[in-house]
Protein backbone atom coordinates (compact mmCIF):
# COMPACT_ATOMS: atom_id res chain seq x y z
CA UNK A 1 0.00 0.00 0.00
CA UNK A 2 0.90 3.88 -0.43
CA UNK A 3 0.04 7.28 0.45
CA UNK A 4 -3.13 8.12 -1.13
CA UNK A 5 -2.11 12.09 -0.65
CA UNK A 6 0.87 10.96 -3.52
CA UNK A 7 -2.14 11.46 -5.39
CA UNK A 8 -2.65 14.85 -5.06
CA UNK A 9 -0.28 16.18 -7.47
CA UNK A 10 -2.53 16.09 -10.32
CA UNK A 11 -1.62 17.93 -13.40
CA UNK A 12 -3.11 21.08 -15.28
CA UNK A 13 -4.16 18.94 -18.71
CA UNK A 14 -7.54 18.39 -19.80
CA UNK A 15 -7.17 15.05 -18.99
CA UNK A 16 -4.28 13.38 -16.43
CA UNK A 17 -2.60 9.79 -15.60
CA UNK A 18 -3.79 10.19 -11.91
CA UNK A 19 -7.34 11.15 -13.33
CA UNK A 20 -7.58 7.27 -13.58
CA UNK A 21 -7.32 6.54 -9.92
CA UNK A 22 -10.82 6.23 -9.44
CA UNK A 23 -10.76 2.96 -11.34
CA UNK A 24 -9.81 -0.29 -9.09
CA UNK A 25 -8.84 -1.95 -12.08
CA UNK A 26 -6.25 1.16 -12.43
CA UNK A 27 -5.22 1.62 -8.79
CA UNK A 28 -4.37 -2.07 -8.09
CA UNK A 29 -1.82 -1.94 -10.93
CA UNK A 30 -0.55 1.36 -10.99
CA UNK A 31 2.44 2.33 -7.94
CA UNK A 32 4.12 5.77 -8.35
CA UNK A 33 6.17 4.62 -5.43
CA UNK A 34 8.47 1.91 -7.59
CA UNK A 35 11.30 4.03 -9.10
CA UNK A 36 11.33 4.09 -13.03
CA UNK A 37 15.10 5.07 -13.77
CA UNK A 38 17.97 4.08 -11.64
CA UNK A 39 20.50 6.08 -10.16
CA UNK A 40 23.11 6.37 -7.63
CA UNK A 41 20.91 6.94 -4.81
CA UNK A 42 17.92 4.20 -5.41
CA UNK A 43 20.76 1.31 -6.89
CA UNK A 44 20.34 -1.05 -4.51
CA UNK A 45 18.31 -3.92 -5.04
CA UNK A 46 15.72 -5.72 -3.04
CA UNK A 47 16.62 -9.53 -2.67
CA UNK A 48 13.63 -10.54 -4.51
CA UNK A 49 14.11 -8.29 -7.29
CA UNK A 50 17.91 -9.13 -7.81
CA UNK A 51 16.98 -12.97 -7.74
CA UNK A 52 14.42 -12.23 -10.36
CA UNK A 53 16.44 -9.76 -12.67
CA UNK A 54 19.35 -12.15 -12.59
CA UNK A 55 17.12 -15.05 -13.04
CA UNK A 56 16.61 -13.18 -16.83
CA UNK A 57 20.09 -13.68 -17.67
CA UNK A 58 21.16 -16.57 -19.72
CA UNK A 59 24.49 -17.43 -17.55
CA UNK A 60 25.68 -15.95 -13.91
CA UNK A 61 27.31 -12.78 -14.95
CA UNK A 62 31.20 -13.05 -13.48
CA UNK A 63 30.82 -8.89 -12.49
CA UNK A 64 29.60 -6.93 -9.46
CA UNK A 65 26.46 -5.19 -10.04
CA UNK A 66 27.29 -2.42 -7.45
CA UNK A 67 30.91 -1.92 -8.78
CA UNK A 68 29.16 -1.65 -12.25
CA UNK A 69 26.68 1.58 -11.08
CA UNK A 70 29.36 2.85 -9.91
CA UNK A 71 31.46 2.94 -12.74
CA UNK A 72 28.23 3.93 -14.71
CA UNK A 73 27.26 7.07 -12.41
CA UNK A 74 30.85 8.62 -12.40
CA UNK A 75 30.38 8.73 -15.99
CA UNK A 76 27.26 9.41 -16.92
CA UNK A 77 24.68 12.30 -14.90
CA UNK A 78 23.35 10.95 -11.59
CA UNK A 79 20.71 12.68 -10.59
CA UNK A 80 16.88 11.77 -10.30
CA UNK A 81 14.74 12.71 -13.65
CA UNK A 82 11.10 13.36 -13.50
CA UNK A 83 10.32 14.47 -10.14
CA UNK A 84 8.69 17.74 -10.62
CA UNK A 85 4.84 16.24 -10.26
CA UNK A 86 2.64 19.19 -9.24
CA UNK A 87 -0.79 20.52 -9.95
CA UNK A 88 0.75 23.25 -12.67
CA UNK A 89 2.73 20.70 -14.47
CA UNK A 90 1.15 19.40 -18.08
CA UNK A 91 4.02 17.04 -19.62
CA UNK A 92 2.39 15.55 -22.67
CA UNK A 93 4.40 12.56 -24.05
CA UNK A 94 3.54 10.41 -27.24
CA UNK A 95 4.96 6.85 -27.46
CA UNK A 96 5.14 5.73 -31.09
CA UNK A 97 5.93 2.18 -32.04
CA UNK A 98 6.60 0.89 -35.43
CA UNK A 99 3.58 -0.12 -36.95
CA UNK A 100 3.02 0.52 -40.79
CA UNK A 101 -0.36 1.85 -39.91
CA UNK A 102 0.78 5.42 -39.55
CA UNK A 103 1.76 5.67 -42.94
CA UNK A 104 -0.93 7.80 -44.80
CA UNK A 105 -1.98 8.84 -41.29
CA UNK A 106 -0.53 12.60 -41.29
CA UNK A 107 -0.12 12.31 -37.64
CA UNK A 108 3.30 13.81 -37.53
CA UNK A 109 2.81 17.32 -37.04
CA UNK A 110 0.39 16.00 -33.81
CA UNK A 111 2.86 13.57 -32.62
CA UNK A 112 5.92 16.53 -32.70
CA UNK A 113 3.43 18.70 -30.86
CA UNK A 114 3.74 16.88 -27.62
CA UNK A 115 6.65 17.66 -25.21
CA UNK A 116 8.23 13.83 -25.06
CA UNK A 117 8.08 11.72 -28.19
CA UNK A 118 9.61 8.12 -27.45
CA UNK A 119 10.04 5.96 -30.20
CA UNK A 120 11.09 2.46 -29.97
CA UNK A 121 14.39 0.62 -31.42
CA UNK A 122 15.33 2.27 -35.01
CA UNK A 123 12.06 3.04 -36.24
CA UNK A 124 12.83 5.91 -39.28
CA UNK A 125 11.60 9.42 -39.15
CA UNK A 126 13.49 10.36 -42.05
CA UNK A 127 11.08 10.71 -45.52
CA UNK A 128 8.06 9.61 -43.22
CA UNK A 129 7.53 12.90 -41.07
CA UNK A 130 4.20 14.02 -42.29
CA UNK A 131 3.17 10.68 -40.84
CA UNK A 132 5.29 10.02 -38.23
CA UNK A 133 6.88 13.56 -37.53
CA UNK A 134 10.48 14.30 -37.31
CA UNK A 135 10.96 14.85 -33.32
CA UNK A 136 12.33 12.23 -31.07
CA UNK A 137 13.38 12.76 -27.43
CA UNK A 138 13.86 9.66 -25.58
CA UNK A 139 15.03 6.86 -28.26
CA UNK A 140 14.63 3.37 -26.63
CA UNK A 141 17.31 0.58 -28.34
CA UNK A 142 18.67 -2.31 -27.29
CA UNK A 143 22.71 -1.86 -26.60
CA UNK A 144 23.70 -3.32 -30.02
CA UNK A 145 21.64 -0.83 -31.97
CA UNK A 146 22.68 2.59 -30.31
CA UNK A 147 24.72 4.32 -32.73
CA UNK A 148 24.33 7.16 -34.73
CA UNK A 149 22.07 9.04 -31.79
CA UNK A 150 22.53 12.83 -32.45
CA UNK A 151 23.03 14.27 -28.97
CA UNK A 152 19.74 15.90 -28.27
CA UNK A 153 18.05 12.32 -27.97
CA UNK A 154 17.98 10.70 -24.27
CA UNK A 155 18.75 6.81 -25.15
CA UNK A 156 16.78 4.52 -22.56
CA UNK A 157 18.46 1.62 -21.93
CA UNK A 158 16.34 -1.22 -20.46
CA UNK A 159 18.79 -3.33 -18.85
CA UNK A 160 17.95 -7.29 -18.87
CA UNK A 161 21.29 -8.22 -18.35
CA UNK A 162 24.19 -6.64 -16.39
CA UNK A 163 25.92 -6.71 -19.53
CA UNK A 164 23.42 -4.33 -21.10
CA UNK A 165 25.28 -2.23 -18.50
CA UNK A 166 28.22 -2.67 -19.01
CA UNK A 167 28.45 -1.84 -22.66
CA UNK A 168 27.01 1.63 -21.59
CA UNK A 169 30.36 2.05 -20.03
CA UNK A 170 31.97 2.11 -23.47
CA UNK A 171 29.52 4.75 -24.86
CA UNK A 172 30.61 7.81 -25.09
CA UNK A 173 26.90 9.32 -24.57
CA UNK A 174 25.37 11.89 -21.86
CA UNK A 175 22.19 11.83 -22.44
CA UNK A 176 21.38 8.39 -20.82
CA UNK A 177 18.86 6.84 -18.85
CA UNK A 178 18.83 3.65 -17.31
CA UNK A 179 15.60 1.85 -16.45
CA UNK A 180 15.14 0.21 -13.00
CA UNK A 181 15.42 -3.47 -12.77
CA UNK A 182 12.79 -3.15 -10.12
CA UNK A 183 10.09 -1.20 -12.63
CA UNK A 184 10.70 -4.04 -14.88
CA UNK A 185 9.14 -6.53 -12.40
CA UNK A 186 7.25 -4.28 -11.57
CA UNK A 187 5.88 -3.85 -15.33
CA UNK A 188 5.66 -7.91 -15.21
CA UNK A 189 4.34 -8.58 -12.07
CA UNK A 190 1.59 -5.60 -11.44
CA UNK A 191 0.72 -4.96 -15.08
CA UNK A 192 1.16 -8.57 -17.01
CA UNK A 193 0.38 -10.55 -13.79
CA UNK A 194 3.64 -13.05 -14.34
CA UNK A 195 2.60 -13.70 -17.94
CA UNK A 196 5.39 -14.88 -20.08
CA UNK A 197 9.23 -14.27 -18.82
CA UNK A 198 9.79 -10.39 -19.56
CA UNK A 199 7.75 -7.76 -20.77
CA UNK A 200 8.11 -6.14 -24.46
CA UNK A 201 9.80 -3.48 -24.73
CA UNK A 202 7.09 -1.60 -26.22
CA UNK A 203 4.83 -2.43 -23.04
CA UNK A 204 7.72 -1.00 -21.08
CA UNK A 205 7.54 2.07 -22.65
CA UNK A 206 4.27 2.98 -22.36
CA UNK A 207 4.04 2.14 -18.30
CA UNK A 208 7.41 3.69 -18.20
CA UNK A 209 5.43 6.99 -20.10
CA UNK A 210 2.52 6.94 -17.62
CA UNK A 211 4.96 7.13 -14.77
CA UNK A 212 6.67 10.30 -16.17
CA UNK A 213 4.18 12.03 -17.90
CA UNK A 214 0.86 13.64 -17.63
CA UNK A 215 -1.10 12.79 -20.57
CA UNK A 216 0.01 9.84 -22.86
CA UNK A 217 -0.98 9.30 -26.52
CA UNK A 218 -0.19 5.94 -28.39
CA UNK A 219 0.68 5.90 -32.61
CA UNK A 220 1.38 2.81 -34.52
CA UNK A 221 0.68 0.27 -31.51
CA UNK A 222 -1.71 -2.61 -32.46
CA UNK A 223 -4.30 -3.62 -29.89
């Protein structure tokens, strides 16, 4: 259980994430207390979620996974994003995934209208922006495909493996952000109720959006 006055903190769109709290459905699922993005400060894991974030990992990594924060945070920012909740805030974010069902859409001078525009692994903007528009904050890859990120894009790394980490060490990068292992159980656990043995990446993004932002549209996801 949590504070219900965490709640309070509404937002000043037409229409918030914590409008939903009303709904049961919503509430039982939904925990603004689990921390979305690691840092210094929040690195250490819970038993249970270490056992369960190592028991992703095809083979018993040989490293330290404190010594490897550590070497992450005195090279990249440490600080704690996204805490600026309040009742005058309106952060509109727009996750777009790579369906082919945006082409013809013209959505892309709507999508670039919102303040965060994620878009997931290397889905194109170039020659497609009336469709899918031509902005991209927060870029979320897997390790292997994060090159050629100009430097005004955030890449959000979803670590399923320590070794996800470690290659971060070897980018030369600023603008990083690395989930929490614990939101990722959290993501299976609360939202997919143990179903399967990790969450997409897609379905990652979008909890990972709800937790950050205020208002949250979806383009090219298939229901």
């Amino acid at each position: 259980s949590f504070d219900d006055s965490i709640f309070e903190a509404s937002c000043s769109c037409k229409t918030c994430v914590m409008g939903f709290m009303d709904d049961d459905w919503f509430v039982y699922r939904y925990d603004p207390t689990i921390p979305a993005l690691l840092n210094r400060k929040n690195s250490a894991l819970r038993r249970d979620t270490h056992k369960w974030w190592r028991g992703l990992q095809s083979s018993t990594p040989r490293v330290n996974y404190t010594e490897v924060v550590d070497q992450l945070f005195s090279l990249f920012p440490d600080k704690e994003h996204y805490s600026d909740a309040s009742p005058d805030r309106c952060r509109t974010c727009a996750v777009v995934g790579n369906s082919a069902n945006l082409v013809g859409s013209h959505y892309g001078s709507l999508i670039d209208l919102h303040d965060v525009v994620f878009r997931l692994n290397k889905g194109p903007t170039k020659g497609y922006e009336k469709d899918v528009g031509s902005k991209t904050t927060h870029r979320i890859l897997y390790p292997e495909s994060a090159v050629d990120l100009d430097n005004s894009t955030h890449l959000v790394l979803f670590p399923f493996k320590i070794r996800d980490m470690q290659w971060l060490i070897t980018l030369l990068k600023k603008t990083v952000m690395i989930l929490h292992p614990a939101f990722i159980k959290y993501v299976y656990e609360k939202w997919l109720l143990k179903h399967g043995r990790y969450p997409s990446t897609g379905f990652i993004t979008i909890l990972f959006a709800l937790h950050i932002c205020d208002q949250v549209k979806l383009f090219a996801f298939s229901v």
